[in-house]
Each structure stands twice: as C-alpha cells, then as structure tokens.
C-alpha atoms as a PDB file:
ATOM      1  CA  UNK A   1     -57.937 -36.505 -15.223  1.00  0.00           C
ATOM      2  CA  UNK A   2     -55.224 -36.867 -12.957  1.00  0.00           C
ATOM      3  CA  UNK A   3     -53.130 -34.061 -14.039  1.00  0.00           C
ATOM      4  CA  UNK A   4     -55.247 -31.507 -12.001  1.00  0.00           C
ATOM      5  CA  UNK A   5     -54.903 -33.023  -8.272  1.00  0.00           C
ATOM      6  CA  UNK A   6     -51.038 -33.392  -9.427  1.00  0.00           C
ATOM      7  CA  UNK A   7     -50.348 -30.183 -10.374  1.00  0.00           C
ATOM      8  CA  UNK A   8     -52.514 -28.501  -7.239  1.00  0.00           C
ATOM      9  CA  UNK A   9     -50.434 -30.912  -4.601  1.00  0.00           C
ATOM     10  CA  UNK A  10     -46.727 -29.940  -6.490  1.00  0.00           C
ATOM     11  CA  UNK A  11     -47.958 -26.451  -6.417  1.00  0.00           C
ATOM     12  CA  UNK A  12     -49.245 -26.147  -2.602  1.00  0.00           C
ATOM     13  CA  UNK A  13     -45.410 -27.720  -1.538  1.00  0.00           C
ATOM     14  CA  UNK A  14     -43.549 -25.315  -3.422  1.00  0.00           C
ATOM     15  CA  UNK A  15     -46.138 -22.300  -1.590  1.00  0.00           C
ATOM     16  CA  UNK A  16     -44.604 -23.965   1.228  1.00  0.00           C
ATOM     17  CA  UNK A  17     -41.283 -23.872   0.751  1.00  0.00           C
ATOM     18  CA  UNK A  18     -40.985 -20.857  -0.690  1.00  0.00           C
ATOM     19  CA  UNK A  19     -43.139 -18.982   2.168  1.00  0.00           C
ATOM     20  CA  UNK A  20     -40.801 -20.821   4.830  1.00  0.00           C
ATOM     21  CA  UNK A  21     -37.380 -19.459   3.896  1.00  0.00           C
ATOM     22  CA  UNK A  22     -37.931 -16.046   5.812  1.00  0.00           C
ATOM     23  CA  UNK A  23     -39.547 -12.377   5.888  1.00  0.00           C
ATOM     24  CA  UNK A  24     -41.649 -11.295   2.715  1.00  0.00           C
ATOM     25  CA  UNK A  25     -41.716  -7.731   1.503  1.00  0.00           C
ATOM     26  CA  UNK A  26     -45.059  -6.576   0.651  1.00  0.00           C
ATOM     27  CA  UNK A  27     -46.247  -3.055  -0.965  1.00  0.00           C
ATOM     28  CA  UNK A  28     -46.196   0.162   0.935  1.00  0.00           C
ATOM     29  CA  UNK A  29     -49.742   1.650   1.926  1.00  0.00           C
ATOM     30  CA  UNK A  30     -51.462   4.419   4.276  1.00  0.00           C
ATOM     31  CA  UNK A  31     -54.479   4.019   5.603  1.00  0.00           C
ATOM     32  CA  UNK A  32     -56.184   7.324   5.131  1.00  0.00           C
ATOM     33  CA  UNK A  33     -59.697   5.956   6.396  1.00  0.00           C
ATOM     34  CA  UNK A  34     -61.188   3.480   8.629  1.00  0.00           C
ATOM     35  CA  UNK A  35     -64.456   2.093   9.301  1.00  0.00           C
ATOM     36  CA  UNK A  36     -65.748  -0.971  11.359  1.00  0.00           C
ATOM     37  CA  UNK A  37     -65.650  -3.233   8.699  1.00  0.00           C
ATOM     38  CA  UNK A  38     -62.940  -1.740   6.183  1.00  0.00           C
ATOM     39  CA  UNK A  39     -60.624   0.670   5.445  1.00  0.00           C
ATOM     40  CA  UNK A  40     -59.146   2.842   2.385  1.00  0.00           C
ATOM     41  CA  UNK A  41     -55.745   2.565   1.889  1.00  0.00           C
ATOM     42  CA  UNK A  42     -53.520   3.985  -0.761  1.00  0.00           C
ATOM     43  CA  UNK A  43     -50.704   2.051  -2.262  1.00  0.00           C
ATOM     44  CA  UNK A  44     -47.915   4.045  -3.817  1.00  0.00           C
ATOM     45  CA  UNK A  45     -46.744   2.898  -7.458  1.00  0.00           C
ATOM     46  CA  UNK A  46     -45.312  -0.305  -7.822  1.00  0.00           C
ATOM     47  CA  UNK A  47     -44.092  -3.203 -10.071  1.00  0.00           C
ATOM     48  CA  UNK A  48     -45.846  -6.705 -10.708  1.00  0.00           C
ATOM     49  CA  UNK A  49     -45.446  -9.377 -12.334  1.00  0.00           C
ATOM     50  CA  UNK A  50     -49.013 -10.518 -13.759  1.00  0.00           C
ATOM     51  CA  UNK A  51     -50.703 -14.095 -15.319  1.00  0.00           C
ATOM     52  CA  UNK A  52     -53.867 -13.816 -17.173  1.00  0.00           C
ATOM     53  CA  UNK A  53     -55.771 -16.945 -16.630  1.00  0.00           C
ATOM     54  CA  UNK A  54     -59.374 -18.035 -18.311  1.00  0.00           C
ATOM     55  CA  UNK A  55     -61.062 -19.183 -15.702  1.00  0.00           C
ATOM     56  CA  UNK A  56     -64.795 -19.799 -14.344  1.00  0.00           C
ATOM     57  CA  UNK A  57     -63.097 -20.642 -10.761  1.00  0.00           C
ATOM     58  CA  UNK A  58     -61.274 -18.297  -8.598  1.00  0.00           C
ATOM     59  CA  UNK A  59     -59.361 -20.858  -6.904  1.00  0.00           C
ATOM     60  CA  UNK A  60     -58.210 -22.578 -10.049  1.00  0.00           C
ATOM     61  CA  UNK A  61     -57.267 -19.583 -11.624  1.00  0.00           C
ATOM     62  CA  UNK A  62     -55.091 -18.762  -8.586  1.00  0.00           C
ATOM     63  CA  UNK A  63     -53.500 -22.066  -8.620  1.00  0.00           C
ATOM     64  CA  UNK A  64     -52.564 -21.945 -12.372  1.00  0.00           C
ATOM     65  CA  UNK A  65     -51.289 -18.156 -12.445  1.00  0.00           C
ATOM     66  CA  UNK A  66     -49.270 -18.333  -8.986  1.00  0.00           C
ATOM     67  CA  UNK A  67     -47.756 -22.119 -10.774  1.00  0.00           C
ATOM     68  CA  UNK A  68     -46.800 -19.661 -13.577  1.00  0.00           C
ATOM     69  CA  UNK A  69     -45.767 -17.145 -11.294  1.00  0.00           C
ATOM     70  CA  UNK A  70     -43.751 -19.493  -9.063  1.00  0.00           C
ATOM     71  CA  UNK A  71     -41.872 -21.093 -11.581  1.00  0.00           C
ATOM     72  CA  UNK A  72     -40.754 -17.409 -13.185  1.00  0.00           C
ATOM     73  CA  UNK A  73     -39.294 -16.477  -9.645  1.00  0.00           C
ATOM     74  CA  UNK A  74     -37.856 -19.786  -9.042  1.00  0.00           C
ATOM     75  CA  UNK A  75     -35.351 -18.589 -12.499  1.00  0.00           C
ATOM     76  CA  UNK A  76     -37.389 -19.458 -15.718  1.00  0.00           C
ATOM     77  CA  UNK A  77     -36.471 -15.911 -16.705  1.00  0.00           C
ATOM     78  CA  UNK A  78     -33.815 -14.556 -19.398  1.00  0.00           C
ATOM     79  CA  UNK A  79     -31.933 -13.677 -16.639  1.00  0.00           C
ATOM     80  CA  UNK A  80     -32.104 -16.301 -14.511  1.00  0.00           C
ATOM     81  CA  UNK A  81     -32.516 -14.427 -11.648  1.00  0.00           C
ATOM     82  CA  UNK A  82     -34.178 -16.436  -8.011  1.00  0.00           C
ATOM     83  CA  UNK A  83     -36.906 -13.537  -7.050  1.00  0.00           C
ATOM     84  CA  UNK A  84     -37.468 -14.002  -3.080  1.00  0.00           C
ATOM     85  CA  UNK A  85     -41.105 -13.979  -2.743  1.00  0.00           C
ATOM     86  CA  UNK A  86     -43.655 -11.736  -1.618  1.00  0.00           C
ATOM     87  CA  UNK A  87     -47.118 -11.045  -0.093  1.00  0.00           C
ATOM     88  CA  UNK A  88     -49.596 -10.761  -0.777  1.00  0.00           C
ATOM     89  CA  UNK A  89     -50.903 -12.428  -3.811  1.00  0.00           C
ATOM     90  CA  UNK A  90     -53.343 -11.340  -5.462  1.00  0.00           C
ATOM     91  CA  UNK A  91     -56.309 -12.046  -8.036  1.00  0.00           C
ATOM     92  CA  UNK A  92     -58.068  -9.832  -9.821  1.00  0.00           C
ATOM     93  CA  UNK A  93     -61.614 -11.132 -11.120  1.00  0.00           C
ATOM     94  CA  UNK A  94     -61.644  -9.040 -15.332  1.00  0.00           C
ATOM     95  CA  UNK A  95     -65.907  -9.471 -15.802  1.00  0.00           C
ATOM     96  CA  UNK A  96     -66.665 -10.499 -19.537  1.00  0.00           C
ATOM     97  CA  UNK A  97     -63.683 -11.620 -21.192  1.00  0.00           C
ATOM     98  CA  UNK A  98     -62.328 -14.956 -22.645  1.00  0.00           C
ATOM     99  CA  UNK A  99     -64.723 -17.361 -25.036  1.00  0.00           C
ATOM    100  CA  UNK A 100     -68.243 -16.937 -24.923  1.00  0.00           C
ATOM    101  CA  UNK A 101     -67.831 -13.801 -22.265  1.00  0.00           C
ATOM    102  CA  UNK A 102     -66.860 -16.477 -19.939  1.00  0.00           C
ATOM    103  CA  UNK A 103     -64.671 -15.085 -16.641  1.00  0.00           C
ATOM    104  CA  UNK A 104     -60.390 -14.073 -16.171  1.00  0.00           C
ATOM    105  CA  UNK A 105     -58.251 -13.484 -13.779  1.00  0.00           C
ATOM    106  CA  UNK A 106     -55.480 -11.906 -13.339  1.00  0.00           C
ATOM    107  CA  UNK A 107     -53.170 -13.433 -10.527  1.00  0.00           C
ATOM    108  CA  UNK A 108     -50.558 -10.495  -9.625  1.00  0.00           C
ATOM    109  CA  UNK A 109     -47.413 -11.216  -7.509  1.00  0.00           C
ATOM    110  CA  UNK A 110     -45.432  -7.689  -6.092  1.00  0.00           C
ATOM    111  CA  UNK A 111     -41.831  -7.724  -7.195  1.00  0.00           C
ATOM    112  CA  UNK A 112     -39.109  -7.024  -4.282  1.00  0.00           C
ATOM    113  CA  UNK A 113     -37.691  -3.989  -4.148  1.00  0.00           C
ATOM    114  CA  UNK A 114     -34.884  -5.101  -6.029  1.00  0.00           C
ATOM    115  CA  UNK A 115     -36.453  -5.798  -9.140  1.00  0.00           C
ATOM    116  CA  UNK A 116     -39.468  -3.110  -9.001  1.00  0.00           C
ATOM    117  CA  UNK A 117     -36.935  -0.891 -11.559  1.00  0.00           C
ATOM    118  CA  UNK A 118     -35.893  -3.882 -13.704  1.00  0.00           C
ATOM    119  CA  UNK A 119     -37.972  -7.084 -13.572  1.00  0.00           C
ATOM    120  CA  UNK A 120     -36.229  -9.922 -15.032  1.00  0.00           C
ATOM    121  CA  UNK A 121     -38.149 -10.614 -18.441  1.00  0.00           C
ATOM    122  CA  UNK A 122     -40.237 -13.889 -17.780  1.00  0.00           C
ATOM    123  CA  UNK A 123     -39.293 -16.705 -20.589  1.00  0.00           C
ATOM    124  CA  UNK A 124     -41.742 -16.491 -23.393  1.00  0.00           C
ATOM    125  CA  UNK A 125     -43.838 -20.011 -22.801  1.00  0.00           C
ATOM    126  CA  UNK A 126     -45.329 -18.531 -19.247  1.00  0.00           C
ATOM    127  CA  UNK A 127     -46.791 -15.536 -20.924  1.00  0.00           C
ATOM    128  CA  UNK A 128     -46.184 -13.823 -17.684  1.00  0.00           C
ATOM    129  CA  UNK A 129     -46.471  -9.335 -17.963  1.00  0.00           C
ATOM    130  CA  UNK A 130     -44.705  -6.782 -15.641  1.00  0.00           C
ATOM    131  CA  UNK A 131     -47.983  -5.101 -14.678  1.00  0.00           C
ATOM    132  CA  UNK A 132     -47.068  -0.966 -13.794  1.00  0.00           C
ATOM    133  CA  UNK A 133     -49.418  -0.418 -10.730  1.00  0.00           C
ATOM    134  CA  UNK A 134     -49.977   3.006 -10.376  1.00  0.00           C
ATOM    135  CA  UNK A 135     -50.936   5.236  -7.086  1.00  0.00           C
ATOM    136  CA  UNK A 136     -54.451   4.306  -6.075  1.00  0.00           C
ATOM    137  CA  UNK A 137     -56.617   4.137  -3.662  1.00  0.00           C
ATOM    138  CA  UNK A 138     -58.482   0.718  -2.534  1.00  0.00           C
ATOM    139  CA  UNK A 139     -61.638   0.008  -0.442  1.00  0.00           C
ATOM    140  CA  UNK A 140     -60.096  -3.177   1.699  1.00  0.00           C
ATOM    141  CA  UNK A 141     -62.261  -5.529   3.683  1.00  0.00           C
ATOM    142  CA  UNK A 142     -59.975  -8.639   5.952  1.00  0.00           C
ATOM    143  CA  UNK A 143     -61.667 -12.219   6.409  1.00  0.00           C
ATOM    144  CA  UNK A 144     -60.148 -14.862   7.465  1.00  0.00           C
ATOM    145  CA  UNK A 145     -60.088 -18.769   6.776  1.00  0.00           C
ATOM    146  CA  UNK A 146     -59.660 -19.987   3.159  1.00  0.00           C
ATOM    147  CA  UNK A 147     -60.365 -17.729  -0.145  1.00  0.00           C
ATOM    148  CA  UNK A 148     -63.192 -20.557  -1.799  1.00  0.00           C
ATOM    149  CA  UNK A 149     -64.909 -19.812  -4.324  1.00  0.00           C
ATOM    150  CA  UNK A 150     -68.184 -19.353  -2.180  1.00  0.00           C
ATOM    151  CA  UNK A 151     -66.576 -17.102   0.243  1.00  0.00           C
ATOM    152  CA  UNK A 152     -64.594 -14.811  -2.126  1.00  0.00           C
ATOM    153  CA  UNK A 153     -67.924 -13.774  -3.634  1.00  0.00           C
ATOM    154  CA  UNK A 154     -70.041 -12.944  -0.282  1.00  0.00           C
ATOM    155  CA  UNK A 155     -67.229 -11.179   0.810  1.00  0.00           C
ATOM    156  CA  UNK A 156     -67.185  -9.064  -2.082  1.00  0.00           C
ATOM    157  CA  UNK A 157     -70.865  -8.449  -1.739  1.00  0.00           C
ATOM    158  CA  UNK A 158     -70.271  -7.581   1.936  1.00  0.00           C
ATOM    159  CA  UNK A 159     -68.017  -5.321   1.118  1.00  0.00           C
ATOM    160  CA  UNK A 160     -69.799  -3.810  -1.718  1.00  0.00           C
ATOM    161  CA  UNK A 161     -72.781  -3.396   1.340  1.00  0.00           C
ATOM    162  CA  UNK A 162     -70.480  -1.677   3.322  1.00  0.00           C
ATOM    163  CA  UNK A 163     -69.621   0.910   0.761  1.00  0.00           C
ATOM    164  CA  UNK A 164     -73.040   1.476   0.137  1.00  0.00           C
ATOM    165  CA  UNK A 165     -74.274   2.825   3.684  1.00  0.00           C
ATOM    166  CA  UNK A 166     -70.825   4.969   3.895  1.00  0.00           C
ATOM    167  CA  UNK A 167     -69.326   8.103   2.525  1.00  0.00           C
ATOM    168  CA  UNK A 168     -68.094   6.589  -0.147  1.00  0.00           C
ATOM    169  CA  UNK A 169     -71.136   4.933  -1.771  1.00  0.00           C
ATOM    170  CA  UNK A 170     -70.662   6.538  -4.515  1.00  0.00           C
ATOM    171  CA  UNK A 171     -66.542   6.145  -5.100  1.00  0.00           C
ATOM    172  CA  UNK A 172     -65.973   2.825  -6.857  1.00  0.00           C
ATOM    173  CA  UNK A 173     -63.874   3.568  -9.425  1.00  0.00           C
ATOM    174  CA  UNK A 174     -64.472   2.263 -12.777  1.00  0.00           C
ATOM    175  CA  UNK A 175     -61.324  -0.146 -14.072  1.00  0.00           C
ATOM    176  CA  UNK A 176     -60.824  -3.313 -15.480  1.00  0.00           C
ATOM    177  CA  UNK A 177     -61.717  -5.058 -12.162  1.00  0.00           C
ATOM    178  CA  UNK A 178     -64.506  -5.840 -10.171  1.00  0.00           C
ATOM    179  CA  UNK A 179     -62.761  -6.497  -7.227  1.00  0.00           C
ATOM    180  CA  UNK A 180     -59.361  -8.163  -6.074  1.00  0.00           C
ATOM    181  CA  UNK A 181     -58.579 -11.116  -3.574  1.00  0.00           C
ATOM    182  CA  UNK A 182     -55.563 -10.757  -1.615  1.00  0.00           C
ATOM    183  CA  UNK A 183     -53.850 -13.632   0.174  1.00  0.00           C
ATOM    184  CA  UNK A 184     -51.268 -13.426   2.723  1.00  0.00           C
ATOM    185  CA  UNK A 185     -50.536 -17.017   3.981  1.00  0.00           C
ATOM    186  CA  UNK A 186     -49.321 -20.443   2.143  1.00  0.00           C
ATOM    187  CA  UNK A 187     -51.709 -23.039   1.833  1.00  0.00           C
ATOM    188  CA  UNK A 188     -50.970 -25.451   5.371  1.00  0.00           C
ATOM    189  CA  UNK A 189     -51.539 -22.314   7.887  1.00  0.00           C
ATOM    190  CA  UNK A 190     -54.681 -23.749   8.923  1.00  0.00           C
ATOM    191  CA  UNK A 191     -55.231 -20.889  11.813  1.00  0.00           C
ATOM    192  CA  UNK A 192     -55.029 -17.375  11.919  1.00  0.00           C
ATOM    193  CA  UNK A 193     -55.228 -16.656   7.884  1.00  0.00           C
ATOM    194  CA  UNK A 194     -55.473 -13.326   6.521  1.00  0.00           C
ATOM    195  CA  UNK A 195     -57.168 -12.406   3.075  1.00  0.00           C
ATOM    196  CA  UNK A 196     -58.293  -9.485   2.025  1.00  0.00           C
ATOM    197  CA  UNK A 197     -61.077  -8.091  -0.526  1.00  0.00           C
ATOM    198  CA  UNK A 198     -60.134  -5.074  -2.696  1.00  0.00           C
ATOM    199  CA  UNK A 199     -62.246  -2.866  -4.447  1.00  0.00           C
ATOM    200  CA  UNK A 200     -60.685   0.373  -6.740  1.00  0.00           C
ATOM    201  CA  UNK A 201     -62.414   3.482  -4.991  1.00  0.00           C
ATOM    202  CA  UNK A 202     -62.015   7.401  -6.571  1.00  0.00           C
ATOM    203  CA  UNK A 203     -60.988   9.145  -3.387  1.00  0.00           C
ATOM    204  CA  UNK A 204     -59.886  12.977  -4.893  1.00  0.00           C
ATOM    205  CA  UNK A 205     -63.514  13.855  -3.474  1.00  0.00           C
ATOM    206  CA  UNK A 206     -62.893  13.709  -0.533  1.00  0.00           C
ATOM    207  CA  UNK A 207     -59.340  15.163   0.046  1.00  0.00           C
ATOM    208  CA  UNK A 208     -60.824  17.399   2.405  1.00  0.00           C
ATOM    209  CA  UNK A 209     -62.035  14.724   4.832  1.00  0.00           C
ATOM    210  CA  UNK A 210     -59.388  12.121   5.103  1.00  0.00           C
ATOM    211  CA  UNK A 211     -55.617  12.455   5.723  1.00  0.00           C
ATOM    212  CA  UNK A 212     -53.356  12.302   2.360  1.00  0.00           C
END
C-alpha cells in the first residue's frame, strides 16, 4: 500500500531536478485564431515519445507514464542517450479502451530537436512508442493552478462550451482523443502555473477566415 505515495514522492523530485537544469524546448505553433477564452493554434509535425497507461485517474496516469517517460530520457534506452527535457507534457484522455471499457491515457513527452529524426529506441520493459505527430490544428484553452482530476474535466467542458457558441462549433475533429491536458511547470511551482486543455479541431473550412 505503500508503494504508491513512494513512487509519486521519487517521481515529483526527479520533475524537479530535471525541470531545474535550464531552458526547455517545446513544439513550434501559430496561432491562427483567438478568442476571449481560447485560441487555435497549429503545431507543425513533430516527434514524441508516448506511454499508454490504463487508468480511471488522470493524475495517476500522468504520474506513471511521465515515471516511464523520465526514466527513458534519463538513458534506459539502447542507446543510452540523456534526452534534456521538454515542455509541455501532455495527456491524452483515449474514451473506451482497456478492461471492461474502463479509461487510457496516453502521456506524450516532445523530443528535442535533436532526436525528433532519430529517437533513441526506449528499452523494451517501459513499453514506451515514438508517437509521429502530424500537422494539426488544436482548440487550446489556459487555466492555471494544479491539473486534478476535478478540474481537468470542467475545463474540458468549458472549453467544449466555448466551441459551441463560436465559429467553430461544428470543427472538432474526430480522433482517438477526447481532449488533451498540457502541463508546463514541475510539481513545487506553487504560483503562476500554466496548463492547458486541447481539443483536435478540422480547420480547412475556414482557410478563408483565419491566417495560415
């Protein structure tokens, strides 16, 4: 029983020392639309490394992907290769799957430009994927505080509101995803966090309205 608290205390020091040796590289975007609330930004193609986790929770299944994640970047790879890390990190909530159509996740962490042509192949026992992201588009709504459980799912809804009484009400692309957390900051920023809600939105409709 006390494997859990363990494993989330070993985990939230390494976030911390990992986040305070310098500048993180994050993934290129444009924002080609902006509203009060949210914006659409596309994100050109890039590499990440992904961790499929069965989980109810959002929080524990970003704790147990990013421990997987963490230990491939910190050289438990066939190449044995330190990858500098990154933000944001994010977790994607895939609807239906697992046991009994119970909830996954998939917690993603964006390679550095250095590896985004050849990621260093993860050692077999994380069962860690490079994950090609293509060119898309993404409805984006920032909140700040802590991504809970609780809060990860009103902001979704939130967004999902917003999206509804704009132009794009009817753009939600269908994928694999029903929407995406993104979080920028290690776990002991207590101040001044920023996390962000993604949702997958079709925007070749409306070419004509927003800047490409």
């Amino acid at each position: 029983m006390a494997k859990a608290p363990r494993l989330k205390i070993t985990v939230i020091n390494l976030l911390c020392l990992v986040v305070l040796c310098g500048a993180t590289e994050s993934p290129q975007y444009e924002v080609v639309h902006a509203e009060s609330d949210f914006e659409i930004r596309h994100y050109r193609d890039a590499t990440w490394m992904s961790a499929t986790v069965i989980e109810l929770s959002f929080q524990k299944a970003t704790l147990f992907g990013f421990h997987r994640l963490f230990q491939f970047i910190q050289g438990a790879n066939l190449n044995y290769s330190r990858v500098a890390m990154t933000a944001p990190v994010v977790t994607s909530l895939v609807p239906g799957a697992g046991p009994l159509h119970s909830s996954a996740y998939v917690v993603r962490f964006y390679l550095p430009a250095k590896f985004q042509d050849s990621p260093p192949t993860p050692l077999p026992e994380l069962n860690l994927k490079p994950y090609a992201w293509d060119s898309h588009y993404v409805a984006v709504r920032k909140f700040s505080g802590f991504a809970t459980d609780d809060i990860v799912v009103k902001q979704a809804a939130k967004l999902a509101t917003s999206l509804s009484l704009s132009p794009w009400a009817n753009a939600t692309s269908a994928t694999h995803y029903t929407y995406s957390i993104a979080q920028y900051d290690p776990p002991f920023r207590f101040f001044g966090r920023t996390n962000e809600v993604w949702v997958d939105v079709d925007a070749s409709r409306f070419a004509g309205k927003a800047s490409f």
